[in-house]
N, C-alpha and C. Protein backbone atom coordinates (compact mmCIF):
# COMPACT_ATOMS: atom_id res chain seq x y z
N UNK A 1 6.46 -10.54 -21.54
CA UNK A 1 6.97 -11.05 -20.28
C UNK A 1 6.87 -12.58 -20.31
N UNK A 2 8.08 -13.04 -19.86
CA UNK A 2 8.07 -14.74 -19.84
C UNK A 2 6.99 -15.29 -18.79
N UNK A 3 6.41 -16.46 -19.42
CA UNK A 3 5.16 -17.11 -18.64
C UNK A 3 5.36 -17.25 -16.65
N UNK A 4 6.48 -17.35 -16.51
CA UNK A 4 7.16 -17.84 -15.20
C UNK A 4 7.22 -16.36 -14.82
N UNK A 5 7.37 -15.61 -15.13
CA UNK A 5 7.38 -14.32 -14.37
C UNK A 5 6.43 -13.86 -13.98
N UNK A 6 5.38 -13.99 -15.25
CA UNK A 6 3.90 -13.42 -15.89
C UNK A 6 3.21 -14.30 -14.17
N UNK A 7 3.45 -15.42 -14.19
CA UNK A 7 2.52 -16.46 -12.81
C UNK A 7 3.19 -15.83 -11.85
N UNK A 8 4.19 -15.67 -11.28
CA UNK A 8 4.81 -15.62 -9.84
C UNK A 8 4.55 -14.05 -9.91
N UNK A 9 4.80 -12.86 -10.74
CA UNK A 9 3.84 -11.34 -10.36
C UNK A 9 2.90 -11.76 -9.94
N UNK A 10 1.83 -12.42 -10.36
CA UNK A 10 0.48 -12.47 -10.42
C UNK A 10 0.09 -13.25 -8.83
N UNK A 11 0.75 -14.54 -8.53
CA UNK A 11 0.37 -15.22 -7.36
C UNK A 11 0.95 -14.59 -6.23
N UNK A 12 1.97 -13.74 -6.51
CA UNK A 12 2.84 -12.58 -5.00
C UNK A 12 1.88 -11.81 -5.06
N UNK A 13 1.71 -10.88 -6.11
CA UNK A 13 0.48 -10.13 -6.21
C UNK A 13 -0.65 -9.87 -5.52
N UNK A 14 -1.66 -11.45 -5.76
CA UNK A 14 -2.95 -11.73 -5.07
C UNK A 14 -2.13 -11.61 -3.69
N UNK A 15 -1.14 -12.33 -3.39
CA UNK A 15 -1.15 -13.15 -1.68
C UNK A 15 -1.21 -11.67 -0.91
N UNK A 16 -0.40 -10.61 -1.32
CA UNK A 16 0.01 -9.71 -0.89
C UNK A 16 -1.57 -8.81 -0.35
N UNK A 17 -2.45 -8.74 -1.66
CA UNK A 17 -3.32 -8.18 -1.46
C UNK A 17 -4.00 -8.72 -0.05
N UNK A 18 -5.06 -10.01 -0.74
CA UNK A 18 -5.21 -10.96 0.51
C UNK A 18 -4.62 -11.00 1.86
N UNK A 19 -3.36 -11.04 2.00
CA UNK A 19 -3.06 -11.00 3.46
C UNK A 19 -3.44 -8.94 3.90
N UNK A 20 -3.72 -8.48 3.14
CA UNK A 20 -3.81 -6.71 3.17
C UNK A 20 -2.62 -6.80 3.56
N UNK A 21 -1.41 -6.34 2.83
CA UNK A 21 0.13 -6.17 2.89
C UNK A 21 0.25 -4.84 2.28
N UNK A 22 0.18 -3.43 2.45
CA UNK A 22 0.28 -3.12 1.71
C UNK A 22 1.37 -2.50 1.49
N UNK A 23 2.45 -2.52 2.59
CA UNK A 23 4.13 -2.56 2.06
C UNK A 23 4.65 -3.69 1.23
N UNK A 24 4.35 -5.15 1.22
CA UNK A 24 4.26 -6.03 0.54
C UNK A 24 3.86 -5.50 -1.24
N UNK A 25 2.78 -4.97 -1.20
CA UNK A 25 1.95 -4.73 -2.40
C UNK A 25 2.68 -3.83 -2.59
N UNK A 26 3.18 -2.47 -2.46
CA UNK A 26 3.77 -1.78 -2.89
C UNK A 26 5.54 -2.30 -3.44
N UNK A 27 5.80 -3.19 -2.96
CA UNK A 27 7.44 -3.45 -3.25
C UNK A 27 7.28 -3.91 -4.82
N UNK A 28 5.90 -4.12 -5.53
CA UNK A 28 5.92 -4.57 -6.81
C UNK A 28 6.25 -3.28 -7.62
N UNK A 29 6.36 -1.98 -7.46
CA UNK A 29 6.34 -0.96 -8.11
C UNK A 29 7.23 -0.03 -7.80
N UNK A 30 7.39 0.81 -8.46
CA UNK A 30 9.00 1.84 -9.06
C UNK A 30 7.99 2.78 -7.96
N UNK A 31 8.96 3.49 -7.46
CA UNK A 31 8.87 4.61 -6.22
C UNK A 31 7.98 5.56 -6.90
N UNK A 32 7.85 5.72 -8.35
CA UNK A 32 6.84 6.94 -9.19
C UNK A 32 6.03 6.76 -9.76
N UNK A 33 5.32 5.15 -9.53
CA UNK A 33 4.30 4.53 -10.63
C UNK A 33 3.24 5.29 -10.86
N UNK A 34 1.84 5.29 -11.91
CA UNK A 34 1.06 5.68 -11.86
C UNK A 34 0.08 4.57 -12.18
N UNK A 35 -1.01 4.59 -10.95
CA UNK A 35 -2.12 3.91 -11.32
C UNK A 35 -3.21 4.85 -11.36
N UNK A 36 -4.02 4.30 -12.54
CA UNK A 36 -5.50 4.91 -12.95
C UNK A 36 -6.93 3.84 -12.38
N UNK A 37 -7.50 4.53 -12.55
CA UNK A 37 -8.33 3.61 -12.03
C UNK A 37 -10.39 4.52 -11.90
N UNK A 38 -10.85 4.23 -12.17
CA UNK A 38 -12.53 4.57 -11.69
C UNK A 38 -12.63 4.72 -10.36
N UNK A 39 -12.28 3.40 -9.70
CA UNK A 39 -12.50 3.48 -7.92
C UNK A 39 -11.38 4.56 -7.56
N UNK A 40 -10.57 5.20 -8.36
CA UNK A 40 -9.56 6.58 -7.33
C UNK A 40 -10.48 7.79 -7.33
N UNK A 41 -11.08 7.87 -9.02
CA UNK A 41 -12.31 8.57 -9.32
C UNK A 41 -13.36 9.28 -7.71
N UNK A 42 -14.03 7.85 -7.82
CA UNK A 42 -15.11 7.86 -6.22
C UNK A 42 -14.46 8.02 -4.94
N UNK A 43 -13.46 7.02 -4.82
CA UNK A 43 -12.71 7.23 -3.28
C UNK A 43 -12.31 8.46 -2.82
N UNK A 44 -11.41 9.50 -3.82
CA UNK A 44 -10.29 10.03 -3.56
C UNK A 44 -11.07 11.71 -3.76
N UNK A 45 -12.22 11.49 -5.22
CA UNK A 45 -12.37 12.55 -5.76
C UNK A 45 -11.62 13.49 -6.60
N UNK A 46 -10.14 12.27 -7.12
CA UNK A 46 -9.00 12.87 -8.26
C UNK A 46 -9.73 13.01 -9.72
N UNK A 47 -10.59 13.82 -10.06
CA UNK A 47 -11.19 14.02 -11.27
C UNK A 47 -10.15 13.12 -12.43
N UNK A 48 -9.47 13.21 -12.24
CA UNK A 48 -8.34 12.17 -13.50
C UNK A 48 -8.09 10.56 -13.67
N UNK A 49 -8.84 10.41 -12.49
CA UNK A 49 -8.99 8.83 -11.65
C UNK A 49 -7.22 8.24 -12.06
N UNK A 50 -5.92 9.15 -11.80
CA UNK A 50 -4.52 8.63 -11.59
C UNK A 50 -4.26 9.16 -10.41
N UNK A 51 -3.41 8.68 -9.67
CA UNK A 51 -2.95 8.93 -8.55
C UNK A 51 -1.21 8.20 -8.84
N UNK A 52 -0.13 9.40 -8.32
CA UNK A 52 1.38 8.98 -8.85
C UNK A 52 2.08 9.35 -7.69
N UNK A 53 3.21 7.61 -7.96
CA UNK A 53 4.16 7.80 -6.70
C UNK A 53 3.36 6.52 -5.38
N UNK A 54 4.46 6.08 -4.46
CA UNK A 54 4.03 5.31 -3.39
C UNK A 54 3.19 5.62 -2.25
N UNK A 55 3.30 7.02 -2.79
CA UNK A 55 3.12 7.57 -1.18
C UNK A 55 1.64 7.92 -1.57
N UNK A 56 1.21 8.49 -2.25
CA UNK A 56 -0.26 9.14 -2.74
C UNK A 56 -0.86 7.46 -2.70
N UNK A 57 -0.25 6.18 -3.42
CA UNK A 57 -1.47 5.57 -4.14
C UNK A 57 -1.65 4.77 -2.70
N UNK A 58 0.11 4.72 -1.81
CA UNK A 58 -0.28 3.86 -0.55
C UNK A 58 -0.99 4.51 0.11
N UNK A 59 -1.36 5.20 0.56
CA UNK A 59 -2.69 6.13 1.07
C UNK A 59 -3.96 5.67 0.47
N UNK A 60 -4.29 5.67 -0.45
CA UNK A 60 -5.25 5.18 -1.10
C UNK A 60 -5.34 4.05 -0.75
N UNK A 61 -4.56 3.29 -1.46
CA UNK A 61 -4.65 1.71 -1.20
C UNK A 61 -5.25 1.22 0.60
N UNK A 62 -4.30 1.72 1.21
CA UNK A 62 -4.92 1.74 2.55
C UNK A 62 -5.62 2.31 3.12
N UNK A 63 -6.60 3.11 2.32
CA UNK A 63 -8.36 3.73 3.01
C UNK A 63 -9.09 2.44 1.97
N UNK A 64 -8.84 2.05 1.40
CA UNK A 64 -9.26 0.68 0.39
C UNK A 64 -9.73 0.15 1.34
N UNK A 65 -8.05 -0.87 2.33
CA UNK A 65 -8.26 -1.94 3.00
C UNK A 65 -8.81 -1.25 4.41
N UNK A 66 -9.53 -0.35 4.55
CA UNK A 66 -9.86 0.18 5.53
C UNK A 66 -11.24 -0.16 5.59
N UNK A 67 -12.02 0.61 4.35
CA UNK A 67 -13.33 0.50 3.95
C UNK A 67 -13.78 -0.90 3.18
N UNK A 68 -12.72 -1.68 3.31
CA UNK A 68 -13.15 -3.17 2.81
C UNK A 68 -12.19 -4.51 3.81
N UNK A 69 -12.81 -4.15 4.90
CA UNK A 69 -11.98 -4.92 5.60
C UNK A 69 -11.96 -6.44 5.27
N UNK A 70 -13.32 -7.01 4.44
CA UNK A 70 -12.82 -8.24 4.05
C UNK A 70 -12.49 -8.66 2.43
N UNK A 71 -11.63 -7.92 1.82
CA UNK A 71 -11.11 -7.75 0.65
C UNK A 71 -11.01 -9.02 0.59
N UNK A 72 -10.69 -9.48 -0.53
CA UNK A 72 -9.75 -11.06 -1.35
C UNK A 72 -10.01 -10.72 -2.90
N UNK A 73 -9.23 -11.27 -3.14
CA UNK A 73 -9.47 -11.40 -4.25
C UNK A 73 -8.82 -12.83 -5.19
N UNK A 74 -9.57 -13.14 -5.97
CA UNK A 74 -9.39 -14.54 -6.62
C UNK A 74 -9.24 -14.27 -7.90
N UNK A 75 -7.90 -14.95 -8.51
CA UNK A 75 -7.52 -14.91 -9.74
C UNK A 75 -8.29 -16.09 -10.62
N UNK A 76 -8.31 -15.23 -12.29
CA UNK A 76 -9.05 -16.28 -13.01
C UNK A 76 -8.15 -16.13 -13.65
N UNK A 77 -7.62 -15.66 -14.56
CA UNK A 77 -6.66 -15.69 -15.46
C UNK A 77 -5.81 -14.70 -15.52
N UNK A 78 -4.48 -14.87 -16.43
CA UNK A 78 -3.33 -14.32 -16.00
C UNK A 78 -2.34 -14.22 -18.14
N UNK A 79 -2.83 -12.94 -18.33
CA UNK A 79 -2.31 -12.47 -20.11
C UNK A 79 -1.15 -12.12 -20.11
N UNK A 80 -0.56 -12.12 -20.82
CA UNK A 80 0.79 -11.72 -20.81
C UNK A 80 0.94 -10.97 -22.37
N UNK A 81 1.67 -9.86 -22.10
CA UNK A 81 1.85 -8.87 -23.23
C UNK A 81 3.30 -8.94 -22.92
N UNK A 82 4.04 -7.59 -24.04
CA UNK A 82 5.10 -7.18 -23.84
C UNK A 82 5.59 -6.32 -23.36
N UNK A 83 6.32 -6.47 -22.45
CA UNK A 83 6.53 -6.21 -20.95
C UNK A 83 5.50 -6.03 -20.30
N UNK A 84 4.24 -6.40 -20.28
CA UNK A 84 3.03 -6.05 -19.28
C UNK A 84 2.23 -7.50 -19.12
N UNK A 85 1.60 -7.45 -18.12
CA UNK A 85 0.88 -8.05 -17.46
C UNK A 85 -0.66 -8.19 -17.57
N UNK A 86 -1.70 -8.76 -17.59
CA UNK A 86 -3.12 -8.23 -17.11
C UNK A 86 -3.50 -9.36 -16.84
N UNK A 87 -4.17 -8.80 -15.13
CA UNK A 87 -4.60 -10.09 -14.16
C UNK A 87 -6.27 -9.90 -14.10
N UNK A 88 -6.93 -10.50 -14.66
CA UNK A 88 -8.03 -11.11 -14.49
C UNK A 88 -8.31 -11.88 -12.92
N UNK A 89 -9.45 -11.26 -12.10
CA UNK A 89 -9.83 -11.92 -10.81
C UNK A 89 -11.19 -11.23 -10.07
N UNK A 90 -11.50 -12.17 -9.62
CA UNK A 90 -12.59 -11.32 -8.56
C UNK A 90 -12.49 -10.94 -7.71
N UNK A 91 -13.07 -9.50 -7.58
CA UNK A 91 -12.80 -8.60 -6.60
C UNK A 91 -14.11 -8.50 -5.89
N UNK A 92 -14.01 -7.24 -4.78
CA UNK A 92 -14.57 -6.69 -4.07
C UNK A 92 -15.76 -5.58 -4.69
N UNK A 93 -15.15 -5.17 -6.22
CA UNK A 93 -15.92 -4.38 -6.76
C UNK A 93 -16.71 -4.97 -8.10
N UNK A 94 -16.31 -6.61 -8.13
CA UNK A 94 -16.75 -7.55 -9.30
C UNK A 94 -15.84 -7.44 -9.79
N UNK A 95 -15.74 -8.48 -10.83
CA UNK A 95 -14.99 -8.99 -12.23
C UNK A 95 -14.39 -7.61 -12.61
N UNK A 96 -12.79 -8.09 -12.64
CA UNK A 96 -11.69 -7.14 -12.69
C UNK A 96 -10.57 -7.41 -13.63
N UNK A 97 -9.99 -6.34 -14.83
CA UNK A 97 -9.18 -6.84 -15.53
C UNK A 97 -7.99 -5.60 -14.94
N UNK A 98 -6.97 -5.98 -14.55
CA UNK A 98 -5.68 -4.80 -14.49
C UNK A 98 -4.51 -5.28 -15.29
N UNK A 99 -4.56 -4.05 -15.77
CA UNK A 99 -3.31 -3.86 -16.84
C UNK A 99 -1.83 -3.04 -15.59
N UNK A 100 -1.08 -4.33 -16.23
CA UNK A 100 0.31 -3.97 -15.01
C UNK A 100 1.62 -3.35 -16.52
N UNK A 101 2.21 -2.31 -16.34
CA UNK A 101 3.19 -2.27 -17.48
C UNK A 101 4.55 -1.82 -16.34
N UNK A 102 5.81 -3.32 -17.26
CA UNK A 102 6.33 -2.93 -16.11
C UNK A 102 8.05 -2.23 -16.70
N UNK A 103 8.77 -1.59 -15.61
CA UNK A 103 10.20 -0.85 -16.24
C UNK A 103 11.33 -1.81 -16.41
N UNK A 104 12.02 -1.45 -16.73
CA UNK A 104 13.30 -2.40 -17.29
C UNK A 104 13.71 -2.70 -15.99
N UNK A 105 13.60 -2.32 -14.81
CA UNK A 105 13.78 -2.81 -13.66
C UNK A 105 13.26 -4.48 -13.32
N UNK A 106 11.72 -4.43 -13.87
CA UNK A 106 11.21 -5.54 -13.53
C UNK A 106 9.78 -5.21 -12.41
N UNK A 107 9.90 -3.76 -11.99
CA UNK A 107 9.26 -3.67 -11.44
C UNK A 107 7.89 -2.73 -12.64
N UNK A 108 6.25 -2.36 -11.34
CA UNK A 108 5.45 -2.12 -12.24
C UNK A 108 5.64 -0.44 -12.19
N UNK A 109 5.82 -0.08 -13.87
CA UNK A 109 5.82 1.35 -13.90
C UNK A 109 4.33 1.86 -14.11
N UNK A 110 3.49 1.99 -14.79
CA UNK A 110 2.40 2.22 -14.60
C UNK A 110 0.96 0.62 -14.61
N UNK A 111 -0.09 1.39 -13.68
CA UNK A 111 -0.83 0.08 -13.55
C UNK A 111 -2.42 0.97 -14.04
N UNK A 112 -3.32 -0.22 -14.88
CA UNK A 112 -4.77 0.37 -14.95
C UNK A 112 -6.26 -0.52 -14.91
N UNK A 113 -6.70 -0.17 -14.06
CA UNK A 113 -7.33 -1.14 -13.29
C UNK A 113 -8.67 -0.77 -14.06
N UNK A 114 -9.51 -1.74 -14.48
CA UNK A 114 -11.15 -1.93 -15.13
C UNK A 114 -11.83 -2.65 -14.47
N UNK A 115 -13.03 -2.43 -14.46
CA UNK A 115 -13.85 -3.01 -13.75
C UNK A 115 -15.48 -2.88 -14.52
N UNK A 116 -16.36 -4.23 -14.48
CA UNK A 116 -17.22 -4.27 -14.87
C UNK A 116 -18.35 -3.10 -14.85
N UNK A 117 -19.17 -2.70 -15.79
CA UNK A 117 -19.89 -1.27 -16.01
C UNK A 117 -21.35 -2.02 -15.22
């Protein structure tokens, strides 16, 4: 992904989160994405820690900004692969690396979120 794309995902990204947008946050992703993740693990109780599609993860996402009403998160760095993304920032749950992979659309087809052990 070109550097200029790789920054402006990444800074819409944060703002979106930050302001808790989470129709905002969702417009980055294909109507069937799949994100994985540890925290879907604990929250949700999906033994597979994936959750697929807008509608399952926006649910999620928004018992997130529910149970963390003062979320932010601050970017440290910003990798760029082919066609994918991974945003480095601090979170709510500590030091966070997410892997964004995105479709020929431009948008993100699957996302996988790590977090410090």
């Amino acid at each position: 992904m070109e550097k200029g794309k790789s920054q402006e995902f990444a800074s819409e990204w944060i703002a979106a989160w930050n302001e808790h947008d989470v129709k905002k946050i969702l417009a980055h992703y294909e109507d069937d994405f799949e994100m994985s993740s540890p925290a879907i693990i604990k929250l949700t109780g999906e033994p597979s820690g994936t959750l697929k599609g807008k509608a399952a993860v926006g649910e999620y996402w928004s018992g997130a900004l529910q149970k963390f009403p003062d979320l932010r998160f601050q970017l440290l760095h910003v990798l760029r692969g082919a066609n994918s993304v991974t945003l480095i920032y601090q979170g709510v749950l500590g030091l966070t690396a997410e892997v964004f992979h995105f479709a020929s659309s431009g948008k993100v087809a699957r996302a996988f979120a790590h977090y410090e052990l």
